[in-house]
Protein backbone atom coordinates (compact mmCIF):
# COMPACT_ATOMS: atom_id res chain seq x y z
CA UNK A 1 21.81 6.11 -11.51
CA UNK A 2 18.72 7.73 -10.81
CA UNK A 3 15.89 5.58 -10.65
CA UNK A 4 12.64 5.94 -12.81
CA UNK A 5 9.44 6.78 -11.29
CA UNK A 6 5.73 6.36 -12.06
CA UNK A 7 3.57 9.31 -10.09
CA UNK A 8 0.26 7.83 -9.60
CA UNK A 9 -2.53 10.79 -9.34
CA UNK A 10 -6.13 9.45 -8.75
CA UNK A 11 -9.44 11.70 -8.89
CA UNK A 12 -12.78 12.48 -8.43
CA UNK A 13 -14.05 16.15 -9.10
CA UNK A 14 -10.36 17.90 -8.05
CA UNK A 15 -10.53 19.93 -10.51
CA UNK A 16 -10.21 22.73 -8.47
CA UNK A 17 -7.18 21.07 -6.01
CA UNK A 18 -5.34 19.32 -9.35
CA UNK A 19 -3.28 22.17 -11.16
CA UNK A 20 -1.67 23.07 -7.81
CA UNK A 21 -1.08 19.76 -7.39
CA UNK A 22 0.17 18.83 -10.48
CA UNK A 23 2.52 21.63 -10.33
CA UNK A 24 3.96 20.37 -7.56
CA UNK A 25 4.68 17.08 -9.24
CA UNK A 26 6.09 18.85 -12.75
CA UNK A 27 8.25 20.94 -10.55
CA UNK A 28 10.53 18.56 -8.58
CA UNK A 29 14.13 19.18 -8.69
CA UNK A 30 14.46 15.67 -9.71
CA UNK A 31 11.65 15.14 -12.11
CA UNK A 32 9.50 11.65 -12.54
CA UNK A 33 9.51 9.67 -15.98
CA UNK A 34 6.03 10.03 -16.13
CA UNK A 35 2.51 11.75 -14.33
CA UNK A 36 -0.49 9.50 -14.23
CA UNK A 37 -3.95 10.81 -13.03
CA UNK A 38 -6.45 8.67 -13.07
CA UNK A 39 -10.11 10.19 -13.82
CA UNK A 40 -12.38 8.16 -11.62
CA UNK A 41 -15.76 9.35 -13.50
CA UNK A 42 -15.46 12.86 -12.33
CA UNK A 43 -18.16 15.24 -13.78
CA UNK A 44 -16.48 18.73 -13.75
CA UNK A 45 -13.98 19.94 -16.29
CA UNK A 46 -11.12 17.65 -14.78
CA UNK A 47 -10.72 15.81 -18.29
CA UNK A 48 -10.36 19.70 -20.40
CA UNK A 49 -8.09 21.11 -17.79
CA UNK A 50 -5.77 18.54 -18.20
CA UNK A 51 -5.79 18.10 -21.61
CA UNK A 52 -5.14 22.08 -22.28
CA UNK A 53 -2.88 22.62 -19.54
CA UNK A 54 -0.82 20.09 -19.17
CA UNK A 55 -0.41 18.24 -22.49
CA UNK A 56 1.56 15.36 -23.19
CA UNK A 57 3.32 16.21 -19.91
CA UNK A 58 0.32 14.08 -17.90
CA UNK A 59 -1.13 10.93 -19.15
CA UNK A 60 -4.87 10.77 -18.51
CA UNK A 61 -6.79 8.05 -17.73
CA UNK A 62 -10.62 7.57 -17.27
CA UNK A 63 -12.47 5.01 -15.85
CA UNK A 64 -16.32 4.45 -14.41
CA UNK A 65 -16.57 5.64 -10.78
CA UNK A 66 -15.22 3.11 -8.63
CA UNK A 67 -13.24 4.25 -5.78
CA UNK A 68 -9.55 5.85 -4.85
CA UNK A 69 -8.36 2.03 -4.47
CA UNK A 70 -8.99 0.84 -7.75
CA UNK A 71 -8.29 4.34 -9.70
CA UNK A 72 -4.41 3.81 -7.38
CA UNK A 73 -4.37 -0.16 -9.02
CA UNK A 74 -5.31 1.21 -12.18
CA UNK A 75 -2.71 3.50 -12.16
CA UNK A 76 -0.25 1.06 -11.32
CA UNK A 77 -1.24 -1.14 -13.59
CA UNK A 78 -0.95 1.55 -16.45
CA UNK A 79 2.82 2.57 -15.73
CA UNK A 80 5.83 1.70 -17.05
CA UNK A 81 8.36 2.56 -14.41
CA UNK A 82 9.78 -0.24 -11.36
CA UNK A 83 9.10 3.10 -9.42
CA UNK A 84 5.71 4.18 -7.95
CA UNK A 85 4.92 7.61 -5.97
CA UNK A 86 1.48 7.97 -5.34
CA UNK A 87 -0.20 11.78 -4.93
CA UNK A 88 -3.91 12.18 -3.86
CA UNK A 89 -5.58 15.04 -5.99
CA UNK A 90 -5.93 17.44 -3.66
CA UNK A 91 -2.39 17.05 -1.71
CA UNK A 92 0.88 19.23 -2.90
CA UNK A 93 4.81 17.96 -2.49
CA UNK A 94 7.49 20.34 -1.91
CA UNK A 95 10.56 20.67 -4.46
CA UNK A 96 12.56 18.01 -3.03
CA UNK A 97 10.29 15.09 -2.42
CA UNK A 98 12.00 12.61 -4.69
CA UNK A 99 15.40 14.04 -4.84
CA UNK A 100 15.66 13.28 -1.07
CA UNK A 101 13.67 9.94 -1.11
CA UNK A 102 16.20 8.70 -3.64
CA UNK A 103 19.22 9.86 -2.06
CA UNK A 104 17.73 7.73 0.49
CA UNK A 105 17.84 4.60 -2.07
CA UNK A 106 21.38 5.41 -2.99
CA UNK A 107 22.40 4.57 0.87
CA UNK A 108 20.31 1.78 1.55
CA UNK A 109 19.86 -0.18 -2.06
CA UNK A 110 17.63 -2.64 0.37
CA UNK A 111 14.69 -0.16 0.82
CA UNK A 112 11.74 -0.89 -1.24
CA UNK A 113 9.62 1.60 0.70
CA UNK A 114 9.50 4.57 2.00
CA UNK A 115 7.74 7.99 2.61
CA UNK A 116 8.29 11.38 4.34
CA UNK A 117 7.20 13.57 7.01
CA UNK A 118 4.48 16.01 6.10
CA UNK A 119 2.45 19.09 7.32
CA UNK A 120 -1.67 18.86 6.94
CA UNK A 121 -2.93 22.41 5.65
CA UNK A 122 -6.16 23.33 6.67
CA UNK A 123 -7.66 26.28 4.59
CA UNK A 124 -4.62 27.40 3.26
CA UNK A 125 -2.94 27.51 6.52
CA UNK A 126 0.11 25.18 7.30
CA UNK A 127 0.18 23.33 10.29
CA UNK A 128 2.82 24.53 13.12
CA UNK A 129 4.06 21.23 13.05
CA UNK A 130 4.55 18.40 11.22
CA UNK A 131 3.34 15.04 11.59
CA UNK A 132 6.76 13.28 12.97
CA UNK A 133 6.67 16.01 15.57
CA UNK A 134 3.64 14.81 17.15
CA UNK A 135 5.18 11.87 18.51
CA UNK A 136 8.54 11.96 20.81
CA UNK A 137 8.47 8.05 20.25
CA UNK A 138 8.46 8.04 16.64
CA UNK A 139 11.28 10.86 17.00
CA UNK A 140 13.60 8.34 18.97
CA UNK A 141 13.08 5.08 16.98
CA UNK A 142 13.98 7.56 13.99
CA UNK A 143 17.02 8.65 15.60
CA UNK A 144 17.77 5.00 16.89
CA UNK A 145 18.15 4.47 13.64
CA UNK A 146 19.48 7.19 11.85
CA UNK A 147 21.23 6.44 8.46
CA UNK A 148 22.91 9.96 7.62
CA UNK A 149 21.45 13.35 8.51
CA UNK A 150 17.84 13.16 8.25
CA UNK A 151 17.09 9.68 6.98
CA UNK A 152 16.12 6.97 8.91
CA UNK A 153 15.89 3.04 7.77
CA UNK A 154 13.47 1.04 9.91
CA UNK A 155 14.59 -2.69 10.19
CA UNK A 156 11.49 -3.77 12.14
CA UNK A 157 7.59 -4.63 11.16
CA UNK A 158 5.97 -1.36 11.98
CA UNK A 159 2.59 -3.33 11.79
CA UNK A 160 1.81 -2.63 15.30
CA UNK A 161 3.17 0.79 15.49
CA UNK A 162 1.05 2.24 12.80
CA UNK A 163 -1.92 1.13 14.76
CA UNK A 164 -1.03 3.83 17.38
CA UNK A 165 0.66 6.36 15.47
CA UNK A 166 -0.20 6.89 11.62
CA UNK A 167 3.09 8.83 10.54
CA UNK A 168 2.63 7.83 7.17
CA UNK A 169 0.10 8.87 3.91
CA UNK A 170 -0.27 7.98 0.47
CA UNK A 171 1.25 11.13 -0.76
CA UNK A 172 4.64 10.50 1.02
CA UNK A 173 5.23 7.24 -0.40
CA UNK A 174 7.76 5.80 -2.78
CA UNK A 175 7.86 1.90 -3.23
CA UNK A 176 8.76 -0.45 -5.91
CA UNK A 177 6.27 -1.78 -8.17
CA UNK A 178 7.81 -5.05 -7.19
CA UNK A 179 6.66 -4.25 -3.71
CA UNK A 180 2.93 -3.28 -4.65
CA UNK A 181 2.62 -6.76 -6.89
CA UNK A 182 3.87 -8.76 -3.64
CA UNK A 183 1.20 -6.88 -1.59
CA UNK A 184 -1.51 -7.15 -4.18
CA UNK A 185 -2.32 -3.93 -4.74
CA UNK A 186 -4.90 -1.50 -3.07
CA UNK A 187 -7.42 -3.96 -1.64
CA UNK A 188 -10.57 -2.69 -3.53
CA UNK A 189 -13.11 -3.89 -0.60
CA UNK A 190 -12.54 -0.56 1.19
CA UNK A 191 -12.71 1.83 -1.39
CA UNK A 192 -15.77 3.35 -0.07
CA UNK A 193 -14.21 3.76 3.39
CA UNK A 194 -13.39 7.36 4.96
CA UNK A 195 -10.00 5.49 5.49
CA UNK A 196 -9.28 3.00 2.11
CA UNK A 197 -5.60 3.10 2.46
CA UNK A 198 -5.05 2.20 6.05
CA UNK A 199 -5.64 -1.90 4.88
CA UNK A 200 -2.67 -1.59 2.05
CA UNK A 201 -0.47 0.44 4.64
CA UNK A 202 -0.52 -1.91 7.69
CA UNK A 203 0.25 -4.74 5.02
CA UNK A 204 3.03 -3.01 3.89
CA UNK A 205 4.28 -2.43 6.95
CA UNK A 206 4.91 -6.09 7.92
CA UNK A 207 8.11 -6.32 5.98
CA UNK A 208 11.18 -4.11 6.62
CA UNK A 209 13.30 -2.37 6.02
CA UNK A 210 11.81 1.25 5.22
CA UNK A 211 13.50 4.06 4.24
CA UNK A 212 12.28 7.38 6.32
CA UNK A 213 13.09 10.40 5.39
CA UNK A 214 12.60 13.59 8.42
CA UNK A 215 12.02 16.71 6.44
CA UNK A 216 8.38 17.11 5.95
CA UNK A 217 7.77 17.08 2.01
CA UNK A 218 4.38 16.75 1.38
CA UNK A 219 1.37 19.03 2.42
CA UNK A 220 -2.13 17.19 3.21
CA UNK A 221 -4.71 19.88 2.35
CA UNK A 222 -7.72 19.47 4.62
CA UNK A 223 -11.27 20.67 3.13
CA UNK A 224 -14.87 20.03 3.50
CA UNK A 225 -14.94 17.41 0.53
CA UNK A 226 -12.13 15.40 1.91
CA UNK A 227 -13.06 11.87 2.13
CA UNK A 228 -11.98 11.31 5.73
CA UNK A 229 -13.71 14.92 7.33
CA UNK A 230 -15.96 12.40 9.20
CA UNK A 231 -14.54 11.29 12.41
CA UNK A 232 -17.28 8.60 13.78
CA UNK A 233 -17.10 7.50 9.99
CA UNK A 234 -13.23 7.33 10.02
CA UNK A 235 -13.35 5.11 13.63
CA UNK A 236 -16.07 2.49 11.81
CA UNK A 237 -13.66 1.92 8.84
CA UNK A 238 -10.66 1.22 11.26
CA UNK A 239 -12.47 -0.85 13.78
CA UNK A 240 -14.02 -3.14 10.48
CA UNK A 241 -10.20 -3.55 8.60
CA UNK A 242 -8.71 -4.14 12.33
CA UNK A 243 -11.23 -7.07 13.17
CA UNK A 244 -10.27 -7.93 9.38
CA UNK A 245 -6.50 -7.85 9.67
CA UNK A 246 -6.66 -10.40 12.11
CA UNK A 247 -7.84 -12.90 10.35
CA UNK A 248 -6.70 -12.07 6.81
CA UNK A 249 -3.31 -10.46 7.30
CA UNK A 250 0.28 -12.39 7.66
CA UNK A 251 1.17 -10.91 11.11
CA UNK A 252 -2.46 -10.51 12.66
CA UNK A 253 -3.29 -13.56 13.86
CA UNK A 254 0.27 -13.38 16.31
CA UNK A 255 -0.83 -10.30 17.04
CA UNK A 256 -4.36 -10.30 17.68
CA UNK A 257 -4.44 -9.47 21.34
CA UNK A 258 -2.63 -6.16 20.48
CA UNK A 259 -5.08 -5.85 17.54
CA UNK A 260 -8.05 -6.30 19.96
CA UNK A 261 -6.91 -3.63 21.97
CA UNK A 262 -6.95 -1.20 19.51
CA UNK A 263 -10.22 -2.47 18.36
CA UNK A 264 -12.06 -2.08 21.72
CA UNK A 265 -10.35 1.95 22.04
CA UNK A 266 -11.40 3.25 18.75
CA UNK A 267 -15.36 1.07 19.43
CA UNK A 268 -15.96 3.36 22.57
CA UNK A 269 -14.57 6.25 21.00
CA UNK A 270 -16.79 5.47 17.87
CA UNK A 271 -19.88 5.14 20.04
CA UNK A 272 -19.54 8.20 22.27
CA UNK A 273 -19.25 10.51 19.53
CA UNK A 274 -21.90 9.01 17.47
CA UNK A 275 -24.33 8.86 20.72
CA UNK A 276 -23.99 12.46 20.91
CA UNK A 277 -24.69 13.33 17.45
CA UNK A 278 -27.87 10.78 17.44
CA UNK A 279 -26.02 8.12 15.80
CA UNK A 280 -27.53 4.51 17.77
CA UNK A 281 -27.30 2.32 14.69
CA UNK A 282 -23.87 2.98 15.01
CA UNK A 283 -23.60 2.96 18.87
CA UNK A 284 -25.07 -0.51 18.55
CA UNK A 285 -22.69 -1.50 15.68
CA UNK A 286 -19.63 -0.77 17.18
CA UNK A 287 -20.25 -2.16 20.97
CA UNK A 288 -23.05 -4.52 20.68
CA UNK A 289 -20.35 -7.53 20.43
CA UNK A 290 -18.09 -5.84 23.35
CA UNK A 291 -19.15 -7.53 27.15
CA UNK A 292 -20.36 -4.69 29.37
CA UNK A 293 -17.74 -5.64 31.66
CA UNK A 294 -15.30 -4.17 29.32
CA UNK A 295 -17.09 -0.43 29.62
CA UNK A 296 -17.46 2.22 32.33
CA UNK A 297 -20.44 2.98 33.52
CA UNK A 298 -21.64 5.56 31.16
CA UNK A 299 -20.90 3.61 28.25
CA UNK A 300 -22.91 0.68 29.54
CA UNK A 301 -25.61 2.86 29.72
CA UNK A 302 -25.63 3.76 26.32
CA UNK A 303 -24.73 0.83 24.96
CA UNK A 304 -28.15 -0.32 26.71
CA UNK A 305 -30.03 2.33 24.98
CA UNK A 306 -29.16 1.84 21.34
CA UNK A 307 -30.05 -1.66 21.76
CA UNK A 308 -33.07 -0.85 22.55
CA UNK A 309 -36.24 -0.44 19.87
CA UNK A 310 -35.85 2.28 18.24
CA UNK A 311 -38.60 4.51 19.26
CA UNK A 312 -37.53 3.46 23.12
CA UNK A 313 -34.02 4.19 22.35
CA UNK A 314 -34.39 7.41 20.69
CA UNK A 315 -36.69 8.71 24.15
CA UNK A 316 -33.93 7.38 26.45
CA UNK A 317 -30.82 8.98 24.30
CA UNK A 318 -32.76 12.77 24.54
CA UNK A 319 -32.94 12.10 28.38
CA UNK A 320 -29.63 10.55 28.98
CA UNK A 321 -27.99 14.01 26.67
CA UNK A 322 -30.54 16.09 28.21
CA UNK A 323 -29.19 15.09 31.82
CA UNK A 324 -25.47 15.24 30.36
CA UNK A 325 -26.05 19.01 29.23
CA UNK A 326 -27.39 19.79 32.78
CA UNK A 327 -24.82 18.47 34.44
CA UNK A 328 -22.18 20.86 32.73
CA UNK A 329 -23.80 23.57 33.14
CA UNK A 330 -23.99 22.98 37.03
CA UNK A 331 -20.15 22.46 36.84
CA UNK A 332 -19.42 25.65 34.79
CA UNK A 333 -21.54 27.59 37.43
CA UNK A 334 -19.48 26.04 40.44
């Protein structure tokens, strides 16, 4: 019996990025019971396109702007199958996304979750690889536990794993709605984040099994008005729902040591890329609560100049680069 599924499409001025994507939905070789998108307050001609190109075929939905989380609960909240596939906007599956993911079900009736490899397109230009293929340990564990050819079904928390290695996006996913209601849905604090569905991800990721499936069948597209272009932006968001998955989320506290880890990585990383591009409110931010003990040299020093006043800080920083720039050029000369 094939199971019923709910396709969950938020947006937010896509109207450019939706046909395609929409097309890709309307044109898998195992169709869903029903497409959702969910208008959050766009201001193009998102609301007409829909309506004259796709019918009855889509459901719309419109709400007041309030962010990709709560347009996703929304969603959820407005469908009427025990099967949810989410699809960002802007992102395209290939033909057999949910033919595959529920052959998957059909050999592991435990799986409540479960998404797919994927390429990112940037520009209209595939990827040479896909995401899976980044990783030779995500490769073995897949293979360690291999349930026919291509599908994998994880039997551990990938909680930690995810922190290292993000295999997985919203457009690859199939879960139950019973699944979603046990998580709580999209956790609507981070909806203005760069990074909003890394929070719901790592919680669902603390109970097993999952159901992977190692053909990429999704396509990220990558564009100037994606949400997470911004790198130092992206490393703030994970850094603040890190620090809060310790506290708030069922396995963090156990594994808060790990979790600091990660934490301190992606605060350096943070601050040297926004010391560069003149960011010290941020520098400050992210390292003013790590000991200097914990930082080389360099880092030290620039944690030292964003805490400084800000006209001080701002002369040091155009020294500090300054001497920085020099001292590559002397190297490319040698």
């Amino acid at each position: 019996m094939i199971p019923e599924i709910s396709v969950i499409v938020p947006t937010y001025n896509r109207e450019g990025f939706l046909g395609s994507t929409l097309d890709s939905i309307l044109s898998q070789t195992v169709p869903p019971a029903e497409v959702i998108v969910v208008d959050d307050g766009s201001t193009d001609g998102t609301r007409e396109m829909v309506s004259s190109q796709y019918g009855d075929r889509v459901r719309y939905v419109s709400i007041p702007n309030s962010g990709v989380c709560r347009a996703r609960n929304i969603g959820v909240g407005s469908s009427r199958c025990p099967w949810i596939a989410f699809c960002d906007s802007d992102d395209l599956w290939l033909p057999r996304r949910l033919e595959a993911q529920i052959q998957l079900c059909g050999l592991d009736p435990r799986v409540e979750y479960l998404f797919t490899d994927f390429y990112y397109v940037n520009k209209a230009v595939r990827s040479s690889q896909s995401k899976f293929c980044e990783s030779a340990a995500w490769q073995a564990k897949l293979r360690a536990c291999g349930k026919g050819e291509g599908f994998s079904v994880i039997e551990e928390p990938l909680y930690l794993d995810f922190m290292s290695f993000g295999p997985i996006f919203p457009s690859t996913v199939l879960m139950t709605r019973r699944r979603i209601d046990a998580m709580g849905g999209f956790d609507e604090r981070w909806t203005r984040t760069s990074i909003e569905d890394f929070d719901f991800t790592l919680r669902c990721l603390q109970t097993p099994p999952f159901g992977v499936v190692s053909e990429p069948l999704a396509e990220i597209r990558r564009h100037d008005s994606n949400a997470s272009g911004n790198r130092v932006r992206d490393l703030v968001a994970y850094v603040d729902i890190l620090e809060y998955s310790k506290i708030h989320h069922r396995l963090g506290p156990e594994n808060a040591r790990a979790i600091d880890g990660h934490v301190l990585k992606a605060s350096i990383d943070g601050a040297e890329l926004a010391f560069a591009g003149g960011q010290l409110d941020i520098v400050k931010r992210l390292l003013e609560t790590i000991p200097s003990s914990r930082l080389k040299a360099k880092t030290r020093i620039k944690k030292w100049i964003a805490m400084r006043p800000p006209a001080l800080r701002s002369t040091c920083s155009k020294i500090l680069l300054k001497a920085a720039a020099g001292a590559r050029r002397v190297r490319r000369a040698e």
